[in-house]
N, C-alpha and C. Protein backbone atom coordinates (compact mmCIF):
# COMPACT_ATOMS: atom_id res chain seq x y z
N UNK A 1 -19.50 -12.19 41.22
CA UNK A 1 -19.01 -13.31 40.43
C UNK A 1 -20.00 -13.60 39.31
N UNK A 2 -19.62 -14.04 37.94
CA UNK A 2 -20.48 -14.30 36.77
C UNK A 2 -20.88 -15.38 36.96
N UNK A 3 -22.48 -15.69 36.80
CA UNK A 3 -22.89 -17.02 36.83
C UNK A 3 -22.67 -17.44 35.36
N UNK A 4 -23.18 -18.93 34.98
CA UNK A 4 -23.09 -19.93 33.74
C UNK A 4 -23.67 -19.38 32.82
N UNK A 5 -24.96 -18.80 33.07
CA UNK A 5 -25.65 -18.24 32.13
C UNK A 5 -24.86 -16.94 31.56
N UNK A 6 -24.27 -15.94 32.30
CA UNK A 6 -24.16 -14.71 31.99
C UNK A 6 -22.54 -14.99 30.73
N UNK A 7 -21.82 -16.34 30.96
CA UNK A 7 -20.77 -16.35 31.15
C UNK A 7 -20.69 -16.99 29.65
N UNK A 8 -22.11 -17.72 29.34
CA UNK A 8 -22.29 -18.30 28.07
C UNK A 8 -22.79 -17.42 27.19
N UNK A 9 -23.33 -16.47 27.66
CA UNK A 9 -24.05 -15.07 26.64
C UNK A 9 -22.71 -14.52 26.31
N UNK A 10 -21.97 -14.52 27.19
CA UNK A 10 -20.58 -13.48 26.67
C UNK A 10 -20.01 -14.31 25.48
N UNK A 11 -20.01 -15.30 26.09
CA UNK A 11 -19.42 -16.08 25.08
C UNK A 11 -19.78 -16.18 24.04
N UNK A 12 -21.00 -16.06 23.36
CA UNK A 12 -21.84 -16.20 22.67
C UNK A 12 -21.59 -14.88 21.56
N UNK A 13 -22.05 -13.92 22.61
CA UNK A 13 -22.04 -12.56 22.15
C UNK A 13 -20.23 -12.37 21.23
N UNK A 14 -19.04 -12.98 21.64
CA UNK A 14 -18.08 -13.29 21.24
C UNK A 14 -17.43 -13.96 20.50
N UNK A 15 -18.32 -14.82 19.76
CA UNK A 15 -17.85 -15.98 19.37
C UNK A 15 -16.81 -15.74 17.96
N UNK A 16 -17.71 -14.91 17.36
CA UNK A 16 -17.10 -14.58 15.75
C UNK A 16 -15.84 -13.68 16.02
N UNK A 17 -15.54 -12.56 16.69
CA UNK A 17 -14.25 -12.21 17.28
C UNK A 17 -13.53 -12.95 17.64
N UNK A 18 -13.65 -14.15 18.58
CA UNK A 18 -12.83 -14.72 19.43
C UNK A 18 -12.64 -16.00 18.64
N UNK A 19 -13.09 -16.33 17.19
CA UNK A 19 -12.91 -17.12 16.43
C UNK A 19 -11.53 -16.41 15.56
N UNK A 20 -11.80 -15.14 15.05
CA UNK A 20 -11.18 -14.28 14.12
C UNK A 20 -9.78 -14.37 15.04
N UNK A 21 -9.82 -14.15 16.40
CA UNK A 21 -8.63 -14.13 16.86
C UNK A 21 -7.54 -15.26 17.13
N UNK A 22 -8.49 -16.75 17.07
CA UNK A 22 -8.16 -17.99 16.79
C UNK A 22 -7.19 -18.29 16.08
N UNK A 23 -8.10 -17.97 15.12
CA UNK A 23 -7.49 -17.98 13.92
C UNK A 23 -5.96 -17.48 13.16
N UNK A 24 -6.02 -16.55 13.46
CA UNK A 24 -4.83 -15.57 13.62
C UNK A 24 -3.72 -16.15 14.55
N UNK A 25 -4.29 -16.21 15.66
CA UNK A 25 -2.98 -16.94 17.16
C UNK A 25 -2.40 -18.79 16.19
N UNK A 26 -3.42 -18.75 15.64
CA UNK A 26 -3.08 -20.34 14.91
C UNK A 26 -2.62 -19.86 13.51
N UNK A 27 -2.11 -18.93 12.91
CA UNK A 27 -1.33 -18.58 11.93
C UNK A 27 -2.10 -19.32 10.93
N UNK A 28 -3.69 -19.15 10.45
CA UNK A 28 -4.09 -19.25 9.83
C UNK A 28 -4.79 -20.61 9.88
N UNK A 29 -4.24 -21.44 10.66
CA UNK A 29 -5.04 -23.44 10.56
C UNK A 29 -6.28 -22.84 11.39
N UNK A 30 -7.38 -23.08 10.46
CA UNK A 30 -8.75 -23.21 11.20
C UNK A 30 -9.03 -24.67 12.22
N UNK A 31 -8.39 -25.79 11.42
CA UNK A 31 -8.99 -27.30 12.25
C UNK A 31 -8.25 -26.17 13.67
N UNK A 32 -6.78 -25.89 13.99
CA UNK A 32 -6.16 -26.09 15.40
C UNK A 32 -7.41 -24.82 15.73
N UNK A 33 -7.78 -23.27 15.10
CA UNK A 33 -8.48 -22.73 15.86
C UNK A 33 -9.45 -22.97 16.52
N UNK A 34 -10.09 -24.24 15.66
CA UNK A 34 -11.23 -24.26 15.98
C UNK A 34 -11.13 -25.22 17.83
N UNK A 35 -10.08 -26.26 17.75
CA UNK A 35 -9.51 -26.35 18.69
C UNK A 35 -9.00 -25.47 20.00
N UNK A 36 -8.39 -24.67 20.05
CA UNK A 36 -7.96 -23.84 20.60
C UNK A 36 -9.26 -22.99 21.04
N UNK A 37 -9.98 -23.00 20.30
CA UNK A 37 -11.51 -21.98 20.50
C UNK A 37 -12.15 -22.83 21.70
N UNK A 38 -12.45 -24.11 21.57
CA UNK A 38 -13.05 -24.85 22.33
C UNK A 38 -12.41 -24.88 23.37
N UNK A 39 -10.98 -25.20 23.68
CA UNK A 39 -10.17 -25.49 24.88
C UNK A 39 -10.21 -24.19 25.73
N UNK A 40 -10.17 -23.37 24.60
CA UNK A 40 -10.07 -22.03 25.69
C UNK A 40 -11.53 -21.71 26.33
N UNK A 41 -12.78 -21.72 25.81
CA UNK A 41 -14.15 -21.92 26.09
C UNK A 41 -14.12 -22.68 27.71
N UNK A 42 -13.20 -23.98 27.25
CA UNK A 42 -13.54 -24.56 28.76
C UNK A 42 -12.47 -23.94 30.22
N UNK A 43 -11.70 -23.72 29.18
CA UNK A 43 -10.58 -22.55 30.65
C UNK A 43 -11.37 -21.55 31.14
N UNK A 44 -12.38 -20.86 30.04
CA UNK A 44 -12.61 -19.69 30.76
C UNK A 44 -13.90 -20.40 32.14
N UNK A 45 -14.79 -20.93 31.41
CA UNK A 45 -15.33 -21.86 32.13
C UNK A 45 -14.82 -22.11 33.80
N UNK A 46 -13.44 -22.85 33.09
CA UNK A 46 -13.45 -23.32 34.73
C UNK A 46 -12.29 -22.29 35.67
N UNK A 47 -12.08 -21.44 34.77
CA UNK A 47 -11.18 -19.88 35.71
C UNK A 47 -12.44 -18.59 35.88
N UNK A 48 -13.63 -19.14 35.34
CA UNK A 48 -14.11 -17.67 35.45
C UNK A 48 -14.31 -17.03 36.96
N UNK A 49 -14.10 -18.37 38.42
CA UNK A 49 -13.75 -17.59 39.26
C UNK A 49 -13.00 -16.38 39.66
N UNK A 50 -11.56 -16.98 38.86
CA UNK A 50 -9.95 -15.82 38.65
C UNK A 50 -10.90 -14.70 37.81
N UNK A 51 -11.96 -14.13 37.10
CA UNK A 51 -12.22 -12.84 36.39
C UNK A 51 -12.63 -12.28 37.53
N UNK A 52 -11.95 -11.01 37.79
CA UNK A 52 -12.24 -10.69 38.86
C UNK A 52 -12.78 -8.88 37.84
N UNK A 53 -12.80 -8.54 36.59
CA UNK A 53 -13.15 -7.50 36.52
C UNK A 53 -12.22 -6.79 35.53
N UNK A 54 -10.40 -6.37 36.64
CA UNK A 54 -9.81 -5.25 36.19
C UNK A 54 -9.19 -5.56 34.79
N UNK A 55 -9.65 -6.23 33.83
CA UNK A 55 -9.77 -5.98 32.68
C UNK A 55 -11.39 -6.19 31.99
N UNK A 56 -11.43 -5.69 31.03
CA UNK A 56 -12.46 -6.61 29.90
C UNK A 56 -12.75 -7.86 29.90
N UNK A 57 -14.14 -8.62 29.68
CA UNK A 57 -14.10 -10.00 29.92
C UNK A 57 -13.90 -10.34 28.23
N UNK A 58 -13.38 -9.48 27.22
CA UNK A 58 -13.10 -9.51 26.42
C UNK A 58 -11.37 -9.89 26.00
N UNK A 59 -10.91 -9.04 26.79
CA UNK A 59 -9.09 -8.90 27.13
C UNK A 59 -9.06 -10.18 27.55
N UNK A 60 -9.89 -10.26 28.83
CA UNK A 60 -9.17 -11.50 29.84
C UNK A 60 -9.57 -12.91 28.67
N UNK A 61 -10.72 -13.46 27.67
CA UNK A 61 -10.84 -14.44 27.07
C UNK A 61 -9.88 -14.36 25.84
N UNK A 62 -9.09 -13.12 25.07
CA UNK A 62 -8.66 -12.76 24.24
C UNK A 62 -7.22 -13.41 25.01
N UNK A 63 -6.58 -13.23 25.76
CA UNK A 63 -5.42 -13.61 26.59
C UNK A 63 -5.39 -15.27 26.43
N UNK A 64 -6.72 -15.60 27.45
CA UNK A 64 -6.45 -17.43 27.10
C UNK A 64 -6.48 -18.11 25.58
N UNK A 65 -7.22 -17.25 24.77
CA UNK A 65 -6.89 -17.70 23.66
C UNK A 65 -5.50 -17.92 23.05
N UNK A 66 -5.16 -16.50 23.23
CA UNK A 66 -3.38 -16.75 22.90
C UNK A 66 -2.74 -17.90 23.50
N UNK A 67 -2.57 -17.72 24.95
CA UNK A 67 -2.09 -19.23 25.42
C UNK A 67 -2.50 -20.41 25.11
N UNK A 68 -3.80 -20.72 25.21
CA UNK A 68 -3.92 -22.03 24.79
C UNK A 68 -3.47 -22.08 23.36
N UNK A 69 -3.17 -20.91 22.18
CA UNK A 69 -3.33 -21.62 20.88
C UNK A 69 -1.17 -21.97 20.85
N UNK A 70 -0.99 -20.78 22.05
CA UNK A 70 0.57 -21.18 22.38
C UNK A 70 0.56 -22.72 22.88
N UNK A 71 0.20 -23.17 23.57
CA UNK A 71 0.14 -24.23 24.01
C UNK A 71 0.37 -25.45 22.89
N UNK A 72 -0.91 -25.59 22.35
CA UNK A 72 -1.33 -25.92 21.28
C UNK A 72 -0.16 -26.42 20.16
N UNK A 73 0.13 -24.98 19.84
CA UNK A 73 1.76 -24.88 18.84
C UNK A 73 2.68 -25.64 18.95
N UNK A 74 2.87 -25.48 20.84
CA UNK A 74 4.09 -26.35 21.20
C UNK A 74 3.91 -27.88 21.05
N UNK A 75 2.25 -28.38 21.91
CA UNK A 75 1.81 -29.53 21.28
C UNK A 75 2.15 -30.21 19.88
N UNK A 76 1.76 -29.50 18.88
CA UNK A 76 1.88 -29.54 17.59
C UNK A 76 3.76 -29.48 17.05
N UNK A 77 4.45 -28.85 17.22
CA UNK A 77 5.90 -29.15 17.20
C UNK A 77 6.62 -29.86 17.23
N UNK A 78 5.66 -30.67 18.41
CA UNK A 78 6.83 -31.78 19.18
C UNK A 78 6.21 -32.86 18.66
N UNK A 79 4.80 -33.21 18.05
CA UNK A 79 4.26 -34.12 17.26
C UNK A 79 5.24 -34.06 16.01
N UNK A 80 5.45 -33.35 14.85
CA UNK A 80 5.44 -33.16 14.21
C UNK A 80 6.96 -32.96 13.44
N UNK A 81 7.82 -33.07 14.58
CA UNK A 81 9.35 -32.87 15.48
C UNK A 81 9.84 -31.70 14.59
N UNK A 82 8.54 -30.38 14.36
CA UNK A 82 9.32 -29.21 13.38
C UNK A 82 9.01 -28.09 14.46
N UNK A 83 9.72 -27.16 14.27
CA UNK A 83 9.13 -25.64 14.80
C UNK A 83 8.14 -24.94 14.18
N UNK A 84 7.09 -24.73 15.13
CA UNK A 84 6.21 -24.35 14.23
C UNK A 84 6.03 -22.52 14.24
N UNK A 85 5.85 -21.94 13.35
CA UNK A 85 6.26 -20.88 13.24
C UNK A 85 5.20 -19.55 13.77
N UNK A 86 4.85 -19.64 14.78
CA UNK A 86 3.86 -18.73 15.10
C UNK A 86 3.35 -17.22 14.66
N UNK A 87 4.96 -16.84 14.44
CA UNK A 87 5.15 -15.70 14.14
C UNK A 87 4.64 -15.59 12.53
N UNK A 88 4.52 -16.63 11.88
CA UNK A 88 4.08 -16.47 10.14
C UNK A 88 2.19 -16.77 10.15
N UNK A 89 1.94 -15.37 10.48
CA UNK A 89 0.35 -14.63 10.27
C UNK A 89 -0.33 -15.09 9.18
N UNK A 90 0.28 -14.83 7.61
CA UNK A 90 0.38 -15.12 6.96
C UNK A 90 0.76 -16.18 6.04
N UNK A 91 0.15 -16.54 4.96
CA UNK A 91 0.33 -18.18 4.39
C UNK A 91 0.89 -17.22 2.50
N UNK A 92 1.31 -16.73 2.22
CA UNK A 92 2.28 -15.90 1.04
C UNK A 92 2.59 -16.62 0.53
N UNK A 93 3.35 -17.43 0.86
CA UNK A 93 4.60 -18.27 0.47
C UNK A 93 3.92 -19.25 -0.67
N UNK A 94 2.61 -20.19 -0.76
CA UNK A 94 1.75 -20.45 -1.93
C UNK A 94 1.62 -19.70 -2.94
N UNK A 95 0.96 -18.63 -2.36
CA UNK A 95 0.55 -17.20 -3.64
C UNK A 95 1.87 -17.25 -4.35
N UNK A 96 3.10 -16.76 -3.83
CA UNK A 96 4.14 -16.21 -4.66
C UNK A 96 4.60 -17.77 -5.34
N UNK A 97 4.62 -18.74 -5.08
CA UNK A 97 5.37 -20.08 -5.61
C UNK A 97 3.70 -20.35 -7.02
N UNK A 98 2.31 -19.94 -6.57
CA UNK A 98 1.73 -20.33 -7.75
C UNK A 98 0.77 -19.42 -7.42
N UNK A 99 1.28 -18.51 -7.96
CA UNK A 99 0.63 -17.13 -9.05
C UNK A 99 -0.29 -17.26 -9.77
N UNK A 100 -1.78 -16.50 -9.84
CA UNK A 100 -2.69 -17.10 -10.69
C UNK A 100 -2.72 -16.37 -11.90
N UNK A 101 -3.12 -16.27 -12.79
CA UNK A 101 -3.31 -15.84 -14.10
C UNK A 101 -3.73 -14.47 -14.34
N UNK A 102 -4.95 -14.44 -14.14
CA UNK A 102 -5.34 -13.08 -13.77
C UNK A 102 -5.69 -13.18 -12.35
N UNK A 103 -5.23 -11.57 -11.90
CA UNK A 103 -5.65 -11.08 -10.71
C UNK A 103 -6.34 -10.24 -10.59
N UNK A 104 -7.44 -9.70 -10.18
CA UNK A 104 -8.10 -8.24 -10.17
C UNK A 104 -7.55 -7.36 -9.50
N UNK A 105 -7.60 -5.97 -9.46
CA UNK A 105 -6.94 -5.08 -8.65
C UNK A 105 -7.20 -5.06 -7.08
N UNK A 106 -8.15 -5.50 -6.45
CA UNK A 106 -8.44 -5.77 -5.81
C UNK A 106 -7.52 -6.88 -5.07
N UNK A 107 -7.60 -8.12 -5.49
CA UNK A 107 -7.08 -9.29 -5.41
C UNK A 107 -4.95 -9.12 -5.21
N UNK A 108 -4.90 -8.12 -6.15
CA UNK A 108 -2.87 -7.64 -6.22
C UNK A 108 -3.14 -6.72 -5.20
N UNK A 109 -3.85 -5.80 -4.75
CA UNK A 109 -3.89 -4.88 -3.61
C UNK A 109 -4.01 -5.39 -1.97
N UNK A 110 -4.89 -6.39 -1.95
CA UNK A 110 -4.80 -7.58 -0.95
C UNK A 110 -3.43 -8.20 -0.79
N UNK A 111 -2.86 -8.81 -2.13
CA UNK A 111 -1.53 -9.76 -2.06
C UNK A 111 -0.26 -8.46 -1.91
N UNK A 112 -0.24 -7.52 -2.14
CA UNK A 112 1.06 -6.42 -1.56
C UNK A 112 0.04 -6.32 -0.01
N UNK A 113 -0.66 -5.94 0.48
CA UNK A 113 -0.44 -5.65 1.51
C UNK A 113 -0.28 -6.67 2.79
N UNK A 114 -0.61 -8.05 2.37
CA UNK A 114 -0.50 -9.32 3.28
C UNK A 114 1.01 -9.08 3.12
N UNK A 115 1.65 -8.85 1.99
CA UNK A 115 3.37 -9.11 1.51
C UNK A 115 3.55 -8.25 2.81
N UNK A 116 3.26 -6.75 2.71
CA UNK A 116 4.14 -6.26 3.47
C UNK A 116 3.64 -6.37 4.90
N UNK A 117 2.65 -6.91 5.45
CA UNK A 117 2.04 -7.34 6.63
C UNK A 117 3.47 -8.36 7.04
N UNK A 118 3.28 -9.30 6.25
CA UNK A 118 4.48 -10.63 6.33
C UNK A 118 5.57 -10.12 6.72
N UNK A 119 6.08 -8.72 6.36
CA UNK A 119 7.30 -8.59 6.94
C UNK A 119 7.90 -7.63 8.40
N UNK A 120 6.75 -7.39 8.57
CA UNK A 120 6.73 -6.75 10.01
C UNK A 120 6.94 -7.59 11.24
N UNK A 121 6.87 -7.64 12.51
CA UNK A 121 8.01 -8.91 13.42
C UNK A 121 6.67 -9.04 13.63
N UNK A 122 6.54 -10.38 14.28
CA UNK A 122 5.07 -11.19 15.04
C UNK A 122 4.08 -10.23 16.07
N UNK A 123 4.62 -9.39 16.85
CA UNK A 123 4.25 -8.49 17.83
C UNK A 123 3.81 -7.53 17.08
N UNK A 124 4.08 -6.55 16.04
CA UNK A 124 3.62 -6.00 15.60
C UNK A 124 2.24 -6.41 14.45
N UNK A 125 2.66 -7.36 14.16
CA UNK A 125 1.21 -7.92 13.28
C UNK A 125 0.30 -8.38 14.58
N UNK A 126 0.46 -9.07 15.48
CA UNK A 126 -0.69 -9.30 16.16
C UNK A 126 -1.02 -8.17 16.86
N UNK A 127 -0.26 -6.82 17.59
CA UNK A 127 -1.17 -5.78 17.70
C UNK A 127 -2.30 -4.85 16.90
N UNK A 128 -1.72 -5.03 15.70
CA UNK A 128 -1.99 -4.35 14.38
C UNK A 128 -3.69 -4.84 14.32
N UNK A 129 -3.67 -6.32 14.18
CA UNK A 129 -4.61 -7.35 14.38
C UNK A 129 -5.82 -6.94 15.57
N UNK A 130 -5.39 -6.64 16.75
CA UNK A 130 -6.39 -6.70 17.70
C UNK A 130 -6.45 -5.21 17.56
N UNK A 131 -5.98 -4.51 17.04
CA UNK A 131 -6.40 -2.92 17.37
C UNK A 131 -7.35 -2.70 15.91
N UNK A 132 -6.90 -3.44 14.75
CA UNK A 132 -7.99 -2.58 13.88
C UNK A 132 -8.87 -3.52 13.17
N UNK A 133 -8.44 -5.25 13.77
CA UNK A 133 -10.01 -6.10 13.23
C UNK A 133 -11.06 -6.76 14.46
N UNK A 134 -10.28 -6.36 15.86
CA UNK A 134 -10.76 -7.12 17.03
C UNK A 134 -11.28 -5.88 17.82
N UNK A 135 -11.40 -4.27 17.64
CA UNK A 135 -11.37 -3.26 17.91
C UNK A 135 -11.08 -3.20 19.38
N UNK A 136 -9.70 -3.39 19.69
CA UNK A 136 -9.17 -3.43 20.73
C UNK A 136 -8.47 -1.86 21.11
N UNK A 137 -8.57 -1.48 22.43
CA UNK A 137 -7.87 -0.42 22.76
C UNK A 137 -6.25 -0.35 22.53
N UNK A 138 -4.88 -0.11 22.38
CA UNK A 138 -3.56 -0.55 22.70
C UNK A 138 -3.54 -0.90 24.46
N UNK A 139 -4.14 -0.61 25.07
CA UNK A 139 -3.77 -0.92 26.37
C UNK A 139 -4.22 -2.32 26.43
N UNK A 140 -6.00 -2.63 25.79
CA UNK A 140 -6.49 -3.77 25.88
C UNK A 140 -5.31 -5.10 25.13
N UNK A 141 -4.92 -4.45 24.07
CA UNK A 141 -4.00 -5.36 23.52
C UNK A 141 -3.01 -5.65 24.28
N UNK A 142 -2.40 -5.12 24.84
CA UNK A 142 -1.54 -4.76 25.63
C UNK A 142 -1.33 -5.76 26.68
N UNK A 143 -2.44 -5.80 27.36
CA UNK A 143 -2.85 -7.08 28.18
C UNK A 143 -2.87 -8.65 27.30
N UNK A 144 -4.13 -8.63 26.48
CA UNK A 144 -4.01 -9.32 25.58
C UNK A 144 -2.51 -10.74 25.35
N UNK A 145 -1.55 -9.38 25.00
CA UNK A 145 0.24 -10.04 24.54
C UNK A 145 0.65 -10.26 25.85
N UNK A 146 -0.28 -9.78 26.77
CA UNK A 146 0.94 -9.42 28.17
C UNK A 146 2.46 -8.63 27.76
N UNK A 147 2.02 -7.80 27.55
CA UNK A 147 3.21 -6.82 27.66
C UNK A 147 2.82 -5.59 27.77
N UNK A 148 3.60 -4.47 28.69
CA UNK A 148 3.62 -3.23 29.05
C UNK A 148 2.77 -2.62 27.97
N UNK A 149 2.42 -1.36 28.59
CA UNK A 149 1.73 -0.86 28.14
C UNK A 149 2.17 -0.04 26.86
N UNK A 150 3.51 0.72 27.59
CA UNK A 150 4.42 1.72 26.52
C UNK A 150 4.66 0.56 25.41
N UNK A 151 5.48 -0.56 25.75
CA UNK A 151 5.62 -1.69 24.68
C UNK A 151 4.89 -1.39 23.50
N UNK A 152 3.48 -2.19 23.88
CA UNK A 152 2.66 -2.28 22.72
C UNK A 152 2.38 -0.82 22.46
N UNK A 153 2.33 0.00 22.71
CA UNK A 153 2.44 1.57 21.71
C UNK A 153 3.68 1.64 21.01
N UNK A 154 4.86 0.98 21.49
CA UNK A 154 5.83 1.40 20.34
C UNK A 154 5.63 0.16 19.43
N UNK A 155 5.24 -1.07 19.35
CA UNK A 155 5.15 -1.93 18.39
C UNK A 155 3.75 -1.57 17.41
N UNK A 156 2.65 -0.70 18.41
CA UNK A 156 2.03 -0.38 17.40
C UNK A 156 2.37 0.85 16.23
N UNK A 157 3.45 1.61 16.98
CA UNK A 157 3.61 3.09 16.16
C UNK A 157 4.61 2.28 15.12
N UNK A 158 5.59 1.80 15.58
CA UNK A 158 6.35 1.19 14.52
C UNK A 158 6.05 0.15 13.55
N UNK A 159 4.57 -0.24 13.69
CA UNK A 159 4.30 -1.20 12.80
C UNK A 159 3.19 -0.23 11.87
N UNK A 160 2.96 0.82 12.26
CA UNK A 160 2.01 1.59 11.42
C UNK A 160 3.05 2.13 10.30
N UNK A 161 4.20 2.52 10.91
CA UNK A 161 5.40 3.23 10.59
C UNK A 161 6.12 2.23 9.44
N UNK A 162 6.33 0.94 9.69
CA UNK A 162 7.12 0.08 8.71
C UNK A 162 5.89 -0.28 7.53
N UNK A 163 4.69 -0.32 7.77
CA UNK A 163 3.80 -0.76 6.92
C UNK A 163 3.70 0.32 6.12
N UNK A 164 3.50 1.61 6.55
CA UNK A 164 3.69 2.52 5.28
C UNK A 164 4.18 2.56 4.74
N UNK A 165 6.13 2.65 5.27
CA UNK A 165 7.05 2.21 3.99
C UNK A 165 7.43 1.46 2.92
N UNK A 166 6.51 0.33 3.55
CA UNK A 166 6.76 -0.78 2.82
C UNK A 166 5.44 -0.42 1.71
N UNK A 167 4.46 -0.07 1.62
CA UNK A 167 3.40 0.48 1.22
C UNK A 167 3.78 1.49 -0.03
N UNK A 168 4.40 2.03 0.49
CA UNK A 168 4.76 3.39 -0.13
C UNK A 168 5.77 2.80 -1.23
N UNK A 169 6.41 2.09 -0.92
CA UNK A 169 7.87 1.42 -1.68
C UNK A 169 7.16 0.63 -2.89
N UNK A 170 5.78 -0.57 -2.46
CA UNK A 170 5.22 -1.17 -3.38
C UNK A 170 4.71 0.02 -3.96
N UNK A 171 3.94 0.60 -3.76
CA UNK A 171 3.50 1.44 -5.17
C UNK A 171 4.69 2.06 -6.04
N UNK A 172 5.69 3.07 -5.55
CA UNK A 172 7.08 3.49 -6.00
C UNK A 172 6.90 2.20 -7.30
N UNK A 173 7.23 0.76 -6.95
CA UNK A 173 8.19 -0.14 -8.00
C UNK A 173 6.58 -0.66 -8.73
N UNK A 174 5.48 -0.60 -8.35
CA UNK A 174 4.34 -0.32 -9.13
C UNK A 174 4.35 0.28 -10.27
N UNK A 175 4.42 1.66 -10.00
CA UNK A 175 4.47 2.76 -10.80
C UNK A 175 5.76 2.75 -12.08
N UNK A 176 6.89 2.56 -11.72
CA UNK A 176 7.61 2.33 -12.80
C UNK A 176 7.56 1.28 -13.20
N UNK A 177 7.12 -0.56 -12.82
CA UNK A 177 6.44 -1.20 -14.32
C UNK A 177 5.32 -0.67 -14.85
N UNK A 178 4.49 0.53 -14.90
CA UNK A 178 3.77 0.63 -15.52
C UNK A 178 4.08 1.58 -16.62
């Protein structure tokens, strides 16, 4: 069993990941991540009996994060009496309504690929997410979403798969305004 000390080093050792992933499960609101960061801190806290091992103590804190920031959402909904949209990763919808003046190439290469991030389903952006900024295994993710294993391999192949097209398509209509 992990004692307090070992349990706060992990945590520690975790923090900036398990912030990044916050963040993300909260569709971008830092105040709720930062929330959700803390609440889940004290779940793991008081479940770290339930870690019994057969995952990552990475997976298993990566998991309560999701729930509590699910939690959270629903909290927030019913305050607020709207649906709140979990599935929107992305905040676009500003950029495209006020467009800045100049953009650097850099800056339009960022805004097409959040675009076509935005249009891939929720499951596939949050695997996408833990496999290539949280350097998660697909199985670890897998756990993570709680879902099968094969699952998250086909949401990851098909989200590698729709992002290219969509990729491929922005440059295509690139190329002929230029």
């Amino acid at each position: 069993m992990m004692q307090i000390k070992e349990l706060q080093s992990k945590l520690a050792d975790l923090h900036s990941d398990s912030y990044a992933w916050a963040i993300r499960c909260c569709a971008g609101d830092q105040y709720m991540a930062e929330e959700v960061l803390q609440d889940s801190y004290l779940k793991a806290l008081r479940k770290i009996k339930a870690f019994k091992g057969q995952s990552s103590f990475k997976t298993w804190l990566f998991a309560i994060i999701r729930y509590t920031a699910i939690d959270h959402a629903k909290v927030k909904a019913r305050v607020n009496r709207k649906k709140l949209a979990l599935e929107d990763l992305t905040n676009d919808k500003y950029l495209e309504d006020h467009p800045t003046v100049t953009q650097t190439e850099p800056e339009q290469l960022q805004l097409i690929f959040r675009k076509a991030l935005s249009e891939l389903s929720p499951q596939q952006r949050q695997i996408l997410h833990l496999v290539f900024y949280q350097a998660c295994s697909i199985k670890e993710a897998a756990e993570v979403m709680n879902i099968q294993l094969g699952t998250a391999r086909t949401h990851y192949e098909r989200a590698k798969s729709r992002l290219r097209q969509l990729l491929d398509k922005q440059e295509l209509l690139k190329q002929k305004l230029l």
